[in-house]
PDB file of N, CA and C in Angstrom:
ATOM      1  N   UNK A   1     -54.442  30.184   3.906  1.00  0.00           N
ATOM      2  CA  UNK A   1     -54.364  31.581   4.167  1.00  0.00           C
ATOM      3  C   UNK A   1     -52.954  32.122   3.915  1.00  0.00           C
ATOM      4  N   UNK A   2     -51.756  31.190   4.369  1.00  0.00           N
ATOM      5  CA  UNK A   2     -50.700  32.088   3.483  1.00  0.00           C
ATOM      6  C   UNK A   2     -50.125  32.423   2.127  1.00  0.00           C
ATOM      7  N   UNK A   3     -51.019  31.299   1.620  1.00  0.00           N
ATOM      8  CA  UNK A   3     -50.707  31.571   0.361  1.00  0.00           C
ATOM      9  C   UNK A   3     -51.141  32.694  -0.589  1.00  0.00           C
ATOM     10  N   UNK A   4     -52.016  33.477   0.183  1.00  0.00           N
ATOM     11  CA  UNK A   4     -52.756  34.949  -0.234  1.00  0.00           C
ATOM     12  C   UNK A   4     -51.498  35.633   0.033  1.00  0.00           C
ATOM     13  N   UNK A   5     -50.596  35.723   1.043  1.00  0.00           N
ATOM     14  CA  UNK A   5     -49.499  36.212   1.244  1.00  0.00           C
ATOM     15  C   UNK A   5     -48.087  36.439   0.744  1.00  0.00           C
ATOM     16  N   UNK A   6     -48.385  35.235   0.131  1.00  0.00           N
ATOM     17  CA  UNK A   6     -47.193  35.095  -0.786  1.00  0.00           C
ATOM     18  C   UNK A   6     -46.112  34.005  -0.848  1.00  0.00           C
ATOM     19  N   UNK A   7     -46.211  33.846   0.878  1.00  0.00           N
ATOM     20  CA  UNK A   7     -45.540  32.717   1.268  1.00  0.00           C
ATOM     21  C   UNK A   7     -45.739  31.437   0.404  1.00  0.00           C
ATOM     22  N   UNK A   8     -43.981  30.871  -0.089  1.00  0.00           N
ATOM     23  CA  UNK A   8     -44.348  29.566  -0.352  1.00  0.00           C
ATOM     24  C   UNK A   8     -42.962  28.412  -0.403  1.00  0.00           C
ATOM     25  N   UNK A   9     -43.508  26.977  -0.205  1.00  0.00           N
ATOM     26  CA  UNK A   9     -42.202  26.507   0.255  1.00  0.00           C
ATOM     27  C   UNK A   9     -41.185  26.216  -0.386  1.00  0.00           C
ATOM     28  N   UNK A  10     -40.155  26.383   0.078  1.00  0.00           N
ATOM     29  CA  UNK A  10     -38.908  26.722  -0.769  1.00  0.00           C
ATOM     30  C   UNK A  10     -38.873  25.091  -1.129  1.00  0.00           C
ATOM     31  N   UNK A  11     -37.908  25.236  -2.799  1.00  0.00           N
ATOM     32  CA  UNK A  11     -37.453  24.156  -3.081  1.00  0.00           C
ATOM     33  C   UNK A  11     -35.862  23.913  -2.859  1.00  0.00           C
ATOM     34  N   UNK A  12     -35.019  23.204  -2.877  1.00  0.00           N
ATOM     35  CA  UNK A  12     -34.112  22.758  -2.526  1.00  0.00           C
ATOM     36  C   UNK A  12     -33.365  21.921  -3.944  1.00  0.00           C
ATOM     37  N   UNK A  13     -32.265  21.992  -4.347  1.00  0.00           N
ATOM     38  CA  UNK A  13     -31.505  21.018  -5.326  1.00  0.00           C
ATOM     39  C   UNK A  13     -30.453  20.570  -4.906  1.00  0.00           C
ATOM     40  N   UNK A  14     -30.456  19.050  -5.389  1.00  0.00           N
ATOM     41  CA  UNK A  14     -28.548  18.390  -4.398  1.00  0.00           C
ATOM     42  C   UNK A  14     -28.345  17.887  -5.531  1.00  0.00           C
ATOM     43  N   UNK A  15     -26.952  17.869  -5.745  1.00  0.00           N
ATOM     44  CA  UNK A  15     -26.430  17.345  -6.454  1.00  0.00           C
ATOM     45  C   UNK A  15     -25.825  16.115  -5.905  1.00  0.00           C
ATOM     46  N   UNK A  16     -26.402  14.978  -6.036  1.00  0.00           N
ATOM     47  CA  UNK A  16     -26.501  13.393  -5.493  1.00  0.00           C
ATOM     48  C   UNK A  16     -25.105  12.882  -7.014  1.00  0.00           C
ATOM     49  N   UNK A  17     -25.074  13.157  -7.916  1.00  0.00           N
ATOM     50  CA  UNK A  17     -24.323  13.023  -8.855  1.00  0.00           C
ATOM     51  C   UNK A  17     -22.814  13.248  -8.450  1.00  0.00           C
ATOM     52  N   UNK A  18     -21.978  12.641  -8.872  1.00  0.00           N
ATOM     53  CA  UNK A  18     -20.251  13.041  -8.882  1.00  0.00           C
ATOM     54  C   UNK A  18     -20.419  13.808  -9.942  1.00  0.00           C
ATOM     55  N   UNK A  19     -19.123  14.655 -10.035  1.00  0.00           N
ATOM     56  CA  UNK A  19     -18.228  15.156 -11.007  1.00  0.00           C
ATOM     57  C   UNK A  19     -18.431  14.608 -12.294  1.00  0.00           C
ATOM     58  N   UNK A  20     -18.665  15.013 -13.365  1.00  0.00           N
ATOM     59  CA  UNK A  20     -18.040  14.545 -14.553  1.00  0.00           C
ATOM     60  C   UNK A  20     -16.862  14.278 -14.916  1.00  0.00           C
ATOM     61  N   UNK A  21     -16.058  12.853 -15.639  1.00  0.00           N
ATOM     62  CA  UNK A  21     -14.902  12.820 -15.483  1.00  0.00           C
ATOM     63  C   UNK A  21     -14.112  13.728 -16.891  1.00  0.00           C
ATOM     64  N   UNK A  22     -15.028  14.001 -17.962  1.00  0.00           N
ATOM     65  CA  UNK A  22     -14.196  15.538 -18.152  1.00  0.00           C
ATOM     66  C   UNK A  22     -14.240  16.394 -17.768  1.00  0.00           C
ATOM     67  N   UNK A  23     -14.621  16.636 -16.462  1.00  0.00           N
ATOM     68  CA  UNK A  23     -14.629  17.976 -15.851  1.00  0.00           C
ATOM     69  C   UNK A  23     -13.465  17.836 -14.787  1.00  0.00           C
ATOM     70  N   UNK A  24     -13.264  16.978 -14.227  1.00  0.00           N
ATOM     71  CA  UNK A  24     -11.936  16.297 -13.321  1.00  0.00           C
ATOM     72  C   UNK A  24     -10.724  16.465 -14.268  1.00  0.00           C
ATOM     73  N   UNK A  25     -10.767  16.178 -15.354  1.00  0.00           N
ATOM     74  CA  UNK A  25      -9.961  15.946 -16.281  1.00  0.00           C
ATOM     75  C   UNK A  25      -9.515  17.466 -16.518  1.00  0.00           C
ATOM     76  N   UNK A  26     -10.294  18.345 -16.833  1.00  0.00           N
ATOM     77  CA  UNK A  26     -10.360  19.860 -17.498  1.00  0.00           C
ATOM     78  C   UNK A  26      -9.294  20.844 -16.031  1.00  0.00           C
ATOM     79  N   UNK A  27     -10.550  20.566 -14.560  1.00  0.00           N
ATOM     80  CA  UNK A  27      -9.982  20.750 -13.549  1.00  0.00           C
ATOM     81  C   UNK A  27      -7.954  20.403 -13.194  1.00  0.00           C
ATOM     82  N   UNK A  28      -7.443  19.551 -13.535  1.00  0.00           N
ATOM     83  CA  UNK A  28      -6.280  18.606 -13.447  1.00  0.00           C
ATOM     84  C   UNK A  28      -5.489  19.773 -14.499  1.00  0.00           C
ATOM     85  N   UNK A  29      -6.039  19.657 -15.316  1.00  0.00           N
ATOM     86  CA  UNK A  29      -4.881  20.526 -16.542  1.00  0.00           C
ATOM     87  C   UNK A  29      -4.974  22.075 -16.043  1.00  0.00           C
ATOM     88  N   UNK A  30      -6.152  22.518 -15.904  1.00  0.00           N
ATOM     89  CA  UNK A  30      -5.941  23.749 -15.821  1.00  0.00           C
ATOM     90  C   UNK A  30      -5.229  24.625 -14.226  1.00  0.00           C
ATOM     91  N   UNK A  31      -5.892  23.744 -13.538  1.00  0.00           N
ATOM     92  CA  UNK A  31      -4.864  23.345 -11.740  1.00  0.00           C
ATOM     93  C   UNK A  31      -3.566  23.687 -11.841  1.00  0.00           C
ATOM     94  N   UNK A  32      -2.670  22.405 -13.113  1.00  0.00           N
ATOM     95  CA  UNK A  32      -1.540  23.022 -13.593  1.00  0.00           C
ATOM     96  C   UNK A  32      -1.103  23.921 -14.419  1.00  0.00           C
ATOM     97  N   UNK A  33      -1.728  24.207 -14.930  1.00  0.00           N
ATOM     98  CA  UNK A  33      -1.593  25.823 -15.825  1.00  0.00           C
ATOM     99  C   UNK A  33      -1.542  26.865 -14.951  1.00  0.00           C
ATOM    100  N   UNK A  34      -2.185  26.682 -13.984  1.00  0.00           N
ATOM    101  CA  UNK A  34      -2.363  28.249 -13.050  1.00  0.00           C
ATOM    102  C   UNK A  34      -1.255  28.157 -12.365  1.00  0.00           C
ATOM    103  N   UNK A  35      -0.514  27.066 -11.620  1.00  0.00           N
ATOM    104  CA  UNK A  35       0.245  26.640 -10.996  1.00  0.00           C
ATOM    105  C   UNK A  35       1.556  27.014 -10.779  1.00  0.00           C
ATOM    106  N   UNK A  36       1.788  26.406 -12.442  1.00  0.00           N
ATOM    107  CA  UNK A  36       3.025  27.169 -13.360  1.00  0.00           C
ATOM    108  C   UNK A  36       2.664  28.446 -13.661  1.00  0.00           C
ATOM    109  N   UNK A  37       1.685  28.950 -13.914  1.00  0.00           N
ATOM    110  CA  UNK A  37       2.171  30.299 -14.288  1.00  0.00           C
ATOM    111  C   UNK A  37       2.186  31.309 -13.415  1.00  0.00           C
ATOM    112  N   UNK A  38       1.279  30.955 -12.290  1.00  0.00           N
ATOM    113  CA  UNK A  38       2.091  31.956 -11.074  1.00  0.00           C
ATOM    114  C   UNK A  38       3.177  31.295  -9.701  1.00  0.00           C
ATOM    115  N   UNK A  39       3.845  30.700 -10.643  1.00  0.00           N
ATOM    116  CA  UNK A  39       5.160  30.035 -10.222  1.00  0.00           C
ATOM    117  C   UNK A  39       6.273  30.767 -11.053  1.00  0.00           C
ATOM    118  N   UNK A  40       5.961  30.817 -11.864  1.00  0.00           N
ATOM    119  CA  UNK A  40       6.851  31.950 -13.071  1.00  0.00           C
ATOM    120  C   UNK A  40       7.032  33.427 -12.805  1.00  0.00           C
ATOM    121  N   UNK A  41       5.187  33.873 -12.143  1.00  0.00           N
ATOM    122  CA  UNK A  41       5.292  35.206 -11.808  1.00  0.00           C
ATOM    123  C   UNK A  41       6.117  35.118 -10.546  1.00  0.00           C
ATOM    124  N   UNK A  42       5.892  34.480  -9.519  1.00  0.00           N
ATOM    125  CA  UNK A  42       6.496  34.858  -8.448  1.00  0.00           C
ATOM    126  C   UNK A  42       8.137  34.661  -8.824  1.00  0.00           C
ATOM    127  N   UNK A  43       8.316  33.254  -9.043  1.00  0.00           N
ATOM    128  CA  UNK A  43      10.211  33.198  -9.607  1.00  0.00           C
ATOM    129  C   UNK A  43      10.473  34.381 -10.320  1.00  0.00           C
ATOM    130  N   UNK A  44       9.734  35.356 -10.972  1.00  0.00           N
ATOM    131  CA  UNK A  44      10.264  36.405 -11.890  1.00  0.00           C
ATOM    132  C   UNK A  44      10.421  37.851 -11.073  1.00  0.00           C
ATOM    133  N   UNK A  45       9.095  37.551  -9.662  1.00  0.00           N
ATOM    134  CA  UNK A  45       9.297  38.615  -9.095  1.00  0.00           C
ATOM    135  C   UNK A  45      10.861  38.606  -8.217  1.00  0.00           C
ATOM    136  N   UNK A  46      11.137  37.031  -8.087  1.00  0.00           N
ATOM    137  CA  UNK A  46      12.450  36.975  -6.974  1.00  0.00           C
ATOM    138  C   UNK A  46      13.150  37.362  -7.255  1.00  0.00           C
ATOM    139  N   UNK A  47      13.496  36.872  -8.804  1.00  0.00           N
ATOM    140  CA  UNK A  47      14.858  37.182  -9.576  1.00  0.00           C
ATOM    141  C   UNK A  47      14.792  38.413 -10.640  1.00  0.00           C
ATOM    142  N   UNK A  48      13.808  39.415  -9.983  1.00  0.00           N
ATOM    143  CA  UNK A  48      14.020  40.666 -10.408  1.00  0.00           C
ATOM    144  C   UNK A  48      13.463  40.318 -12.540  1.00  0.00           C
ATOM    145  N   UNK A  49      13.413  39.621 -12.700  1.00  0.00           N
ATOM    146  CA  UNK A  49      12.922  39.469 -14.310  1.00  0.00           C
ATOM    147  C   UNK A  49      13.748  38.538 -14.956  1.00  0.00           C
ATOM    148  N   UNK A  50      15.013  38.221 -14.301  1.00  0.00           N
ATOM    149  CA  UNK A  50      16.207  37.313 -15.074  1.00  0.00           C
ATOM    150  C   UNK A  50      15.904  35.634 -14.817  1.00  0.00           C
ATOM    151  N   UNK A  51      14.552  35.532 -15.950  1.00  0.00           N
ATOM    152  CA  UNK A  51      14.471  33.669 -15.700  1.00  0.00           C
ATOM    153  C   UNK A  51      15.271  32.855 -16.448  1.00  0.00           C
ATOM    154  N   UNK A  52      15.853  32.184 -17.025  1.00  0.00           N
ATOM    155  CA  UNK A  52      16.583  31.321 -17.641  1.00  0.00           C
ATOM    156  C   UNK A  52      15.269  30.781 -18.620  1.00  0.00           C
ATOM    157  N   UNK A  53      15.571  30.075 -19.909  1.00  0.00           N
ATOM    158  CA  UNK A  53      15.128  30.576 -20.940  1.00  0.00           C
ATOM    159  C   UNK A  53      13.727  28.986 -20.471  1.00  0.00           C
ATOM    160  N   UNK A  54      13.732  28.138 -20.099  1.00  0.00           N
ATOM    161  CA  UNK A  54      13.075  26.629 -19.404  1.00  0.00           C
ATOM    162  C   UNK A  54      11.729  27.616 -18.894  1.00  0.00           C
ATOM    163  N   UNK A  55      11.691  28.734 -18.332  1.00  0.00           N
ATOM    164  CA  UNK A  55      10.430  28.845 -17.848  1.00  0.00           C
ATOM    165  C   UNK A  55       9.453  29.666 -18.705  1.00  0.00           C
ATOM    166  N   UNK A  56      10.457  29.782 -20.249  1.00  0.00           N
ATOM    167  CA  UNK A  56       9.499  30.289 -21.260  1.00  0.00           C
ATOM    168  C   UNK A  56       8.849  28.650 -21.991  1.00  0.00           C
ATOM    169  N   UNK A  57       9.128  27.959 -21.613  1.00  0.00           N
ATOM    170  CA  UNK A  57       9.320  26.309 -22.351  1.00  0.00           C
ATOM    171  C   UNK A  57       7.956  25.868 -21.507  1.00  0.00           C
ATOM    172  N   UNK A  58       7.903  26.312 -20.050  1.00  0.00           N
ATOM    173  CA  UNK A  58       7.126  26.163 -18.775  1.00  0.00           C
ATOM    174  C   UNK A  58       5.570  26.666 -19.545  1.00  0.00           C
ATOM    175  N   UNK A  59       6.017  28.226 -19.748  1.00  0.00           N
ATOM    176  CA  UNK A  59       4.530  28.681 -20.066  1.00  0.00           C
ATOM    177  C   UNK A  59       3.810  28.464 -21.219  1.00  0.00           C
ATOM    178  N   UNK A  60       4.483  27.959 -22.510  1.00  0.00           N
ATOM    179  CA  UNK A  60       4.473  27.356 -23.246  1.00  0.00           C
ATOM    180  C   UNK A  60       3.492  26.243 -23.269  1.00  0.00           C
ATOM    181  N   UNK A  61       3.762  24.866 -22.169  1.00  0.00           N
ATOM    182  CA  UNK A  61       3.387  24.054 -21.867  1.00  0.00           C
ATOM    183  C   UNK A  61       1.284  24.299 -20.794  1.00  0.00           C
ATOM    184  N   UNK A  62       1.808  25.106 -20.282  1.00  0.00           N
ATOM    185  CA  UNK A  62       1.018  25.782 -19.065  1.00  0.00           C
ATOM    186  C   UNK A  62      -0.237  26.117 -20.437  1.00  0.00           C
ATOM    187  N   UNK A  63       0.285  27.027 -21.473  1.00  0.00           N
ATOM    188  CA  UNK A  63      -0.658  27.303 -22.599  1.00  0.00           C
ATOM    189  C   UNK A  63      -1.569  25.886 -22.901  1.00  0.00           C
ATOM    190  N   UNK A  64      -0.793  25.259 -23.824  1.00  0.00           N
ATOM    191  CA  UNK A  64      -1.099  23.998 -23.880  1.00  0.00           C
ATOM    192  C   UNK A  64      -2.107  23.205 -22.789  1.00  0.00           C
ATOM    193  N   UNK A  65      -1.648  22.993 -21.853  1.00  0.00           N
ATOM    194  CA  UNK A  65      -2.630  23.206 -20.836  1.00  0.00           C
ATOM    195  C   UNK A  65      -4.238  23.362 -20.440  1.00  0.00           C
ATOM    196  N   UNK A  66      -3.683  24.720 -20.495  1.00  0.00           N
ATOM    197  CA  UNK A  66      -5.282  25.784 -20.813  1.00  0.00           C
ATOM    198  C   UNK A  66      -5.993  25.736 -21.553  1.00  0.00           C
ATOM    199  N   UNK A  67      -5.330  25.698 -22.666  1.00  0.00           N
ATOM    200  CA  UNK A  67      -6.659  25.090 -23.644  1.00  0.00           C
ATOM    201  C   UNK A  67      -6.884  23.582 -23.920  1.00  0.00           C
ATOM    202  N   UNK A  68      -6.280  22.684 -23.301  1.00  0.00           N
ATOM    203  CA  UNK A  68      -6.562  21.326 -23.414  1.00  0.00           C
ATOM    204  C   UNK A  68      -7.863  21.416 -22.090  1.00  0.00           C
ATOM    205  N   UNK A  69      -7.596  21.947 -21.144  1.00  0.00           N
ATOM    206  CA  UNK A  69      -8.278  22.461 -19.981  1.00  0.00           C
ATOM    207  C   UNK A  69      -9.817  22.754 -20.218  1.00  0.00           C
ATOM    208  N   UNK A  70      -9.546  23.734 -21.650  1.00  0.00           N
ATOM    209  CA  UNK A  70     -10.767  24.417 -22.057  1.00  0.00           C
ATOM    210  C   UNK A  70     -12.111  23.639 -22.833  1.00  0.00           C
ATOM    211  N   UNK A  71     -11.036  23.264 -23.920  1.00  0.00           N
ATOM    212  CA  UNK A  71     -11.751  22.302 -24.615  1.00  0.00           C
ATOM    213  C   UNK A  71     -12.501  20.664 -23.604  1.00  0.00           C
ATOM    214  N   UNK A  72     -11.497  20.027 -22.700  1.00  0.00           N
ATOM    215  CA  UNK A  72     -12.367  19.222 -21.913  1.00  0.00           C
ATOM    216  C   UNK A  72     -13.682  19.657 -21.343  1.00  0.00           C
ATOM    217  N   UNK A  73     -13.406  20.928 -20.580  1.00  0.00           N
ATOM    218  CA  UNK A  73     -14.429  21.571 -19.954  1.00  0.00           C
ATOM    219  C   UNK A  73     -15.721  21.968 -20.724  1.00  0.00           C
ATOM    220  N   UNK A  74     -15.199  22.181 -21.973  1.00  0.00           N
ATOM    221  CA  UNK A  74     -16.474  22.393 -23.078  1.00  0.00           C
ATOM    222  C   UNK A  74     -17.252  20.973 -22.900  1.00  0.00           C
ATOM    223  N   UNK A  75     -16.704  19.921 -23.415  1.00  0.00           N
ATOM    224  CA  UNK A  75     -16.995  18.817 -23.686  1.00  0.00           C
ATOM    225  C   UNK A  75     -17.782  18.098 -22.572  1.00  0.00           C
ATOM    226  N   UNK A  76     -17.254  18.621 -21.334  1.00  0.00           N
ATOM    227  CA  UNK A  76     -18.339  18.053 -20.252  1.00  0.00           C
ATOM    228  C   UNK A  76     -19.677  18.193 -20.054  1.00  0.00           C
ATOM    229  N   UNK A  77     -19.586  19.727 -20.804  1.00  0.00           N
ATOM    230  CA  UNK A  77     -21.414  19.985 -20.995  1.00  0.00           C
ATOM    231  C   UNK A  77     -22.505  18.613 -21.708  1.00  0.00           C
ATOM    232  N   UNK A  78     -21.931  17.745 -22.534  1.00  0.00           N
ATOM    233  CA  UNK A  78     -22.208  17.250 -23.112  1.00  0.00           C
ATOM    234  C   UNK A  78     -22.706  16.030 -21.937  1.00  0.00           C
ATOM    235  N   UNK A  79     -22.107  15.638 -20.298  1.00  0.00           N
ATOM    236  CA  UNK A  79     -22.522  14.451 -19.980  1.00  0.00           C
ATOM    237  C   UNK A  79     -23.518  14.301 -18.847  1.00  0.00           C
ATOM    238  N   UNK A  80     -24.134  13.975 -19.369  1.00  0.00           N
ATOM    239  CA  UNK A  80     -24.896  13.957 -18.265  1.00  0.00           C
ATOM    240  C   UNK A  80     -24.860  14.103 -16.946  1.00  0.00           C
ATOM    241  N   UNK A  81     -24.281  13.527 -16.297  1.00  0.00           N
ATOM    242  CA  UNK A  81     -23.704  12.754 -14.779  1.00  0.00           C
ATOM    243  C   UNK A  81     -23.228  14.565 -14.212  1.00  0.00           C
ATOM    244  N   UNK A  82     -23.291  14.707 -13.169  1.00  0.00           N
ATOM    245  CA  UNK A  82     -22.251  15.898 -12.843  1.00  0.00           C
ATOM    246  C   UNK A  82     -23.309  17.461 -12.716  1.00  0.00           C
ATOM    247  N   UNK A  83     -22.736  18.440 -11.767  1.00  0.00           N
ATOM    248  CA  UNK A  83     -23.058  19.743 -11.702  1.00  0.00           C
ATOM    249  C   UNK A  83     -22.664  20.754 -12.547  1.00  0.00           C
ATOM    250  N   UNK A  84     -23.391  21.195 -13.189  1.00  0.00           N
ATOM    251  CA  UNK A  84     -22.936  22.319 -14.104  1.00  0.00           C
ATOM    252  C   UNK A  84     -22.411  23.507 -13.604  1.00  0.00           C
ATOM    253  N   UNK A  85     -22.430  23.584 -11.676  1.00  0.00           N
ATOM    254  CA  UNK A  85     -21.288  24.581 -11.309  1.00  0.00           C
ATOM    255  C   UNK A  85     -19.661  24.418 -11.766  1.00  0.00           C
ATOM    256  N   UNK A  86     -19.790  22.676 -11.707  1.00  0.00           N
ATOM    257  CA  UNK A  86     -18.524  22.490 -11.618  1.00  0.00           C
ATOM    258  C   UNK A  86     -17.844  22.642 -13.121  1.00  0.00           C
ATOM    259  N   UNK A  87     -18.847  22.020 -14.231  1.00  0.00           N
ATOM    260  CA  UNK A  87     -18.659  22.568 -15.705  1.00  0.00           C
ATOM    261  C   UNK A  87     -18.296  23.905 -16.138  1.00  0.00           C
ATOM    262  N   UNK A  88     -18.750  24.908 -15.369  1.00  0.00           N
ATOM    263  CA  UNK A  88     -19.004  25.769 -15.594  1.00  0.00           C
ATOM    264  C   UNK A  88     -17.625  26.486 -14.683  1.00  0.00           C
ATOM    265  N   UNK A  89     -17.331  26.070 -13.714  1.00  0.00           N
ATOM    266  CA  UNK A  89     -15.952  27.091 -13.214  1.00  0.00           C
ATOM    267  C   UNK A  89     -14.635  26.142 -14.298  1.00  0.00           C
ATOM    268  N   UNK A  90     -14.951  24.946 -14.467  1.00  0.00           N
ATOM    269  CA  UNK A  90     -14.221  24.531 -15.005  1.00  0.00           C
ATOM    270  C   UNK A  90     -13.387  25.519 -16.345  1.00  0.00           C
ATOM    271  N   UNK A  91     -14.407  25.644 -16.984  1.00  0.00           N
ATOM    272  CA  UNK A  91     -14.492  26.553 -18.327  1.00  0.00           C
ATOM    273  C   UNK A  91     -13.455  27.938 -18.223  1.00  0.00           C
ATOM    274  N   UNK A  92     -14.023  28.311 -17.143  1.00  0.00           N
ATOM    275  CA  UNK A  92     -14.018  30.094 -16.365  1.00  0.00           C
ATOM    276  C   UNK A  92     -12.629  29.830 -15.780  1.00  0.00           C
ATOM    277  N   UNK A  93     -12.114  28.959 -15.289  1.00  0.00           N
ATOM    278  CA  UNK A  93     -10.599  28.723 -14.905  1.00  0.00           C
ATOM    279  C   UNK A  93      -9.415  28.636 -16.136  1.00  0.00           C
ATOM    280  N   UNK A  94     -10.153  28.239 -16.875  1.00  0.00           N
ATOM    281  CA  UNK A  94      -9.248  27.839 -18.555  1.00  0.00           C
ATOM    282  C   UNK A  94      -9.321  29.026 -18.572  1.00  0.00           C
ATOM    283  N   UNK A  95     -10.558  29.401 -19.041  1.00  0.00           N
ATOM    284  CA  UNK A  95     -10.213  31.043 -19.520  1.00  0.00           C
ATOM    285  C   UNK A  95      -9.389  32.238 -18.557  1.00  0.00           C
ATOM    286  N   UNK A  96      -9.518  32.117 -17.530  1.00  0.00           N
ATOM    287  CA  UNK A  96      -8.338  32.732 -16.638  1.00  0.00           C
ATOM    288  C   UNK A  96      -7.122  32.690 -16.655  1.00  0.00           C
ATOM    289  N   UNK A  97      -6.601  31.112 -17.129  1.00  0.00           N
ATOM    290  CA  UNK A  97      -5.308  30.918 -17.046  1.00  0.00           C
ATOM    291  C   UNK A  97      -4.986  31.447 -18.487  1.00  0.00           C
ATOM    292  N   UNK A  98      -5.836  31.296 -19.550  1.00  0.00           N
ATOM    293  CA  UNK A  98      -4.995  32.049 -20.551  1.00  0.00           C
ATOM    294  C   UNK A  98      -5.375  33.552 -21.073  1.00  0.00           C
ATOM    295  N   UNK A  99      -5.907  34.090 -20.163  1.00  0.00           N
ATOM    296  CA  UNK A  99      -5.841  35.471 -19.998  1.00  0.00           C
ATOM    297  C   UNK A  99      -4.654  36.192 -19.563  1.00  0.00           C
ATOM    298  N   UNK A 100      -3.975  34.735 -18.279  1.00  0.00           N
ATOM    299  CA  UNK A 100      -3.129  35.529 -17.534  1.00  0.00           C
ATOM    300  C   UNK A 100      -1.930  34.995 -18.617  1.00  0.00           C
ATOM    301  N   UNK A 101      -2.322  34.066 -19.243  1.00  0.00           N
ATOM    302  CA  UNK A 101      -0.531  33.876 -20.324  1.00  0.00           C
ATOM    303  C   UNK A 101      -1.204  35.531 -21.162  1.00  0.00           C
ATOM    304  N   UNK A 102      -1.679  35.646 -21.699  1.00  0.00           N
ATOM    305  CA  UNK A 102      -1.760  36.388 -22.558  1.00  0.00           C
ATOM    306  C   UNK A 102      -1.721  38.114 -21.972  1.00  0.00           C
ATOM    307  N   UNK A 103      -1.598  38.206 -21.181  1.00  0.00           N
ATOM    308  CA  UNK A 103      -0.856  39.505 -20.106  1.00  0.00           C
ATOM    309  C   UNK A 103       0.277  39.048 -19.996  1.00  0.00           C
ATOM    310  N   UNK A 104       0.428  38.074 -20.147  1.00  0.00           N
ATOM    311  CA  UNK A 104       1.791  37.743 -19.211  1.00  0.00           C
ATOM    312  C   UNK A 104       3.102  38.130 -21.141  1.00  0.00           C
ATOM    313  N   UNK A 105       2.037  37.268 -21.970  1.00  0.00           N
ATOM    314  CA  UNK A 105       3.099  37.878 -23.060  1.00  0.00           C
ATOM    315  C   UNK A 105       2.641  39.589 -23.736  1.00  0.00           C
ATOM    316  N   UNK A 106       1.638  40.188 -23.631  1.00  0.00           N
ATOM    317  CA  UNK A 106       1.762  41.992 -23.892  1.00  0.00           C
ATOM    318  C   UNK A 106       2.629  42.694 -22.612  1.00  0.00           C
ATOM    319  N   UNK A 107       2.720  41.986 -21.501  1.00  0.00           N
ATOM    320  CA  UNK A 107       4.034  42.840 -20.958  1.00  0.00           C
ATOM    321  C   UNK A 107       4.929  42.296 -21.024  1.00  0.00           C
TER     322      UNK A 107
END
């Protein structure tokens, strides 16, 4: 009879799986990309804009980074093992961090 109603029982998904280890990997680089680069913003807010020339060398690296970040994170789609939330912010974090280099060099 409830099923005339509409009622029905919910399903449930766990992710019993770890991490993918390019997604750990993607996570790790891009962790430090964000790291450094709002380590740069804030040092830039302290010192009024006057950084010494090492924390253009910084974001540089931080770039590098991000897209090493990006490309792992692509590549995790590929493994089996692992949650595709975590693939998936993985990705969305790369692309954040070099959004924010890429604001960070039009201003």
């Amino acid at each position: 009879m409830l099923r005339w109603f509409g009622r029905r029982k919910k399903k449930y998904r766990f992710a019993d799986d770890q991490i993918a280890a390019d997604t750990k990997i993607s996570f790790v680089f891009t962790g430090l990309s964000l790291l450094i680069i709002v380590g740069s913003i804030i040092a830039g807010a302290v010192m009024g804009g006057d950084l010494p020339d090492q924390v253009g060398v910084l974001l540089l690296m931080a770039g590098v980074m991000a897209v090493t970040g990006l490309i792992f994170g692509g590549l995790s789609y590929r493994a089996v093992e692992g949650d595709n939330n975590a693939k998936w912010l993985s990705v969305v974090l790369s692309l954040v961090a070099l959004a924010l280099l890429f604001l960070l060099y039009i201003l």
